[in-house]
Protein backbone atom coordinates (compact mmCIF):
# COMPACT_ATOMS: atom_id res chain seq x y z
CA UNK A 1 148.05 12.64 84.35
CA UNK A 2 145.19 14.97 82.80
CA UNK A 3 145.31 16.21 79.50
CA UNK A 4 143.17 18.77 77.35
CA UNK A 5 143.21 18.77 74.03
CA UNK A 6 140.95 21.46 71.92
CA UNK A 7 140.31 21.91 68.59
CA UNK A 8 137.95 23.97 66.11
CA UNK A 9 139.43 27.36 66.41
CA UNK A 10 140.25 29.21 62.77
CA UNK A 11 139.16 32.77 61.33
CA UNK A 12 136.08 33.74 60.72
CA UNK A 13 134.25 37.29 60.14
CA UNK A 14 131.97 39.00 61.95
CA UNK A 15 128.80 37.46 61.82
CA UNK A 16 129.99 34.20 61.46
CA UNK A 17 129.79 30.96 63.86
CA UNK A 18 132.73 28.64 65.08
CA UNK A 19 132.55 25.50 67.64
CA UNK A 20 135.08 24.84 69.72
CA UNK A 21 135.92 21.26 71.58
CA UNK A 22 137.42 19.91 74.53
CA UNK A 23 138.73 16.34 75.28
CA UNK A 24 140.08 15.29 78.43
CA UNK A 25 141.82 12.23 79.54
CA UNK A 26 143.13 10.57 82.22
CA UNK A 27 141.95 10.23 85.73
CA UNK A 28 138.91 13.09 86.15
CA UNK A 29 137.24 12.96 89.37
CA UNK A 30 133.52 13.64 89.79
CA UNK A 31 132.06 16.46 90.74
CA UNK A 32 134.21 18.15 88.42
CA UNK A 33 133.94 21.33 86.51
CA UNK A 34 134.76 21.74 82.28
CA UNK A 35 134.69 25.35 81.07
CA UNK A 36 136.19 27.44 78.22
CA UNK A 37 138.28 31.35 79.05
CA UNK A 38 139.99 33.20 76.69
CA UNK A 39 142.83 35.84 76.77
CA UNK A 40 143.36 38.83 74.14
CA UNK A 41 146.50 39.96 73.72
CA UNK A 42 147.01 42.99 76.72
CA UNK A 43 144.61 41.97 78.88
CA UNK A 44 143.39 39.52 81.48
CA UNK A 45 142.12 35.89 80.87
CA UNK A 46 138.35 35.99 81.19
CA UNK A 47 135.64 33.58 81.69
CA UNK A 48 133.58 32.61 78.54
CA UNK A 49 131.50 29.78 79.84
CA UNK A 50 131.39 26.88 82.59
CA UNK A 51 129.75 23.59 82.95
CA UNK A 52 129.51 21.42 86.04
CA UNK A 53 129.03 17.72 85.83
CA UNK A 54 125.66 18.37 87.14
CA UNK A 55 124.67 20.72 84.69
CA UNK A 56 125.09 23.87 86.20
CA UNK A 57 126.26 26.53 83.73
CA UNK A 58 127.90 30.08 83.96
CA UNK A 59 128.40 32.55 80.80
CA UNK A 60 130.63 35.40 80.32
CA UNK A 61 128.10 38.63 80.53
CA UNK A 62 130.11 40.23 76.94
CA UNK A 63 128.80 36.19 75.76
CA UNK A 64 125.48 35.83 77.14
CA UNK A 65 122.80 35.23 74.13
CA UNK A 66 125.45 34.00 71.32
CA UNK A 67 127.62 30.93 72.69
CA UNK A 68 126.15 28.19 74.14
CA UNK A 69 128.25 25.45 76.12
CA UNK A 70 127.84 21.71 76.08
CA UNK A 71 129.38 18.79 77.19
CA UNK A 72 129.32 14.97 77.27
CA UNK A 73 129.94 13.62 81.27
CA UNK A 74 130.98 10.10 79.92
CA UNK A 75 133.37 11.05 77.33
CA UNK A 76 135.03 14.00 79.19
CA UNK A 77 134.30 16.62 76.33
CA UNK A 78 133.22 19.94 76.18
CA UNK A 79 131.99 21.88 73.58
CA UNK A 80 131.53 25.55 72.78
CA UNK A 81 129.10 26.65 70.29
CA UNK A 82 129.97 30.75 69.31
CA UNK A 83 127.46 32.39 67.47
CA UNK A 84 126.95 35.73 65.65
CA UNK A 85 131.02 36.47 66.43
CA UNK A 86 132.41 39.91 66.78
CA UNK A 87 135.87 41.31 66.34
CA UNK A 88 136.01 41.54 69.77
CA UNK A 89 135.49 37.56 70.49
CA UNK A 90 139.41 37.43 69.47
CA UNK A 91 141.83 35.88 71.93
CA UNK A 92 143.27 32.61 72.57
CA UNK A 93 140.48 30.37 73.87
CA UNK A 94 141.68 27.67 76.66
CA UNK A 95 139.72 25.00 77.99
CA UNK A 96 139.48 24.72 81.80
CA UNK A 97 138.91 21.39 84.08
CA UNK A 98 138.64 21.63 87.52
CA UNK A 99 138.84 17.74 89.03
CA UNK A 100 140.43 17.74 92.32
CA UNK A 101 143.22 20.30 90.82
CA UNK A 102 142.94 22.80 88.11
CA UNK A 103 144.42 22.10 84.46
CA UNK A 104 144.84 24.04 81.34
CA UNK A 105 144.44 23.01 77.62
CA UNK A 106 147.45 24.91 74.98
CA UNK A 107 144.57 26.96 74.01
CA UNK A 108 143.29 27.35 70.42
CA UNK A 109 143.30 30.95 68.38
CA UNK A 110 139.98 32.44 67.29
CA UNK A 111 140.21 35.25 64.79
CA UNK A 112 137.16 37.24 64.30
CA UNK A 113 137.60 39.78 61.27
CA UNK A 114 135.50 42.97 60.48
């Protein structure tokens, strides 16, 4: 059994900075794929960044230039560093794993206010 478990979401205004992280435990597989998406109320879930477990990375375009992802192969975390925020960074964030099947975190809330 995999589980995700993320932290560091909160409110912040526009401008400001917020990290997000990613645990996962149980039995991950490599190659294996850790990643963060987000959902806004009304619309779609979205990409906001990947990370393979060989390094390879893939950003959002609305994200490209202001978060940054991380992670750490031999503890199973992920992190997500969001910089220079805007209103419309606001959505549930979820972290992603991909290891032989695809699993969810509960998702953390990230308020951005004007």
């Amino acid at each position: 059994q995999v589980q995700l478990v993320e932290s560091g979401g909160g409110l912040v205004q526009a401008g400001g900075s917020l990290r997000l992280s990613c645990a996962a435990s149980g039995s991950i597989f490599s190659p294996n794929s850790m990643g963060w998406y987000r959902q806004a109320p009304g619309k779609q879930r979205e990409l906001v960044a990947s990370m393979s477990s060989g390094g390879n990375t893939n950003y959002g375009d609305s994200v490209k230039g202001r978060f940054t992802i991380s992670r750490d192969n031999a503890k199973n975390t992920v992190d997500l560093q969001m910089n220079s925020l805007k209103p419309d960074d606001t959505a549930v964030y979820y972290c992603r794993l991909i290891s032989k099947r695809l699993y969810w975190g509960q998702g953390t809330q990230v308020t951005v206010s004007s």
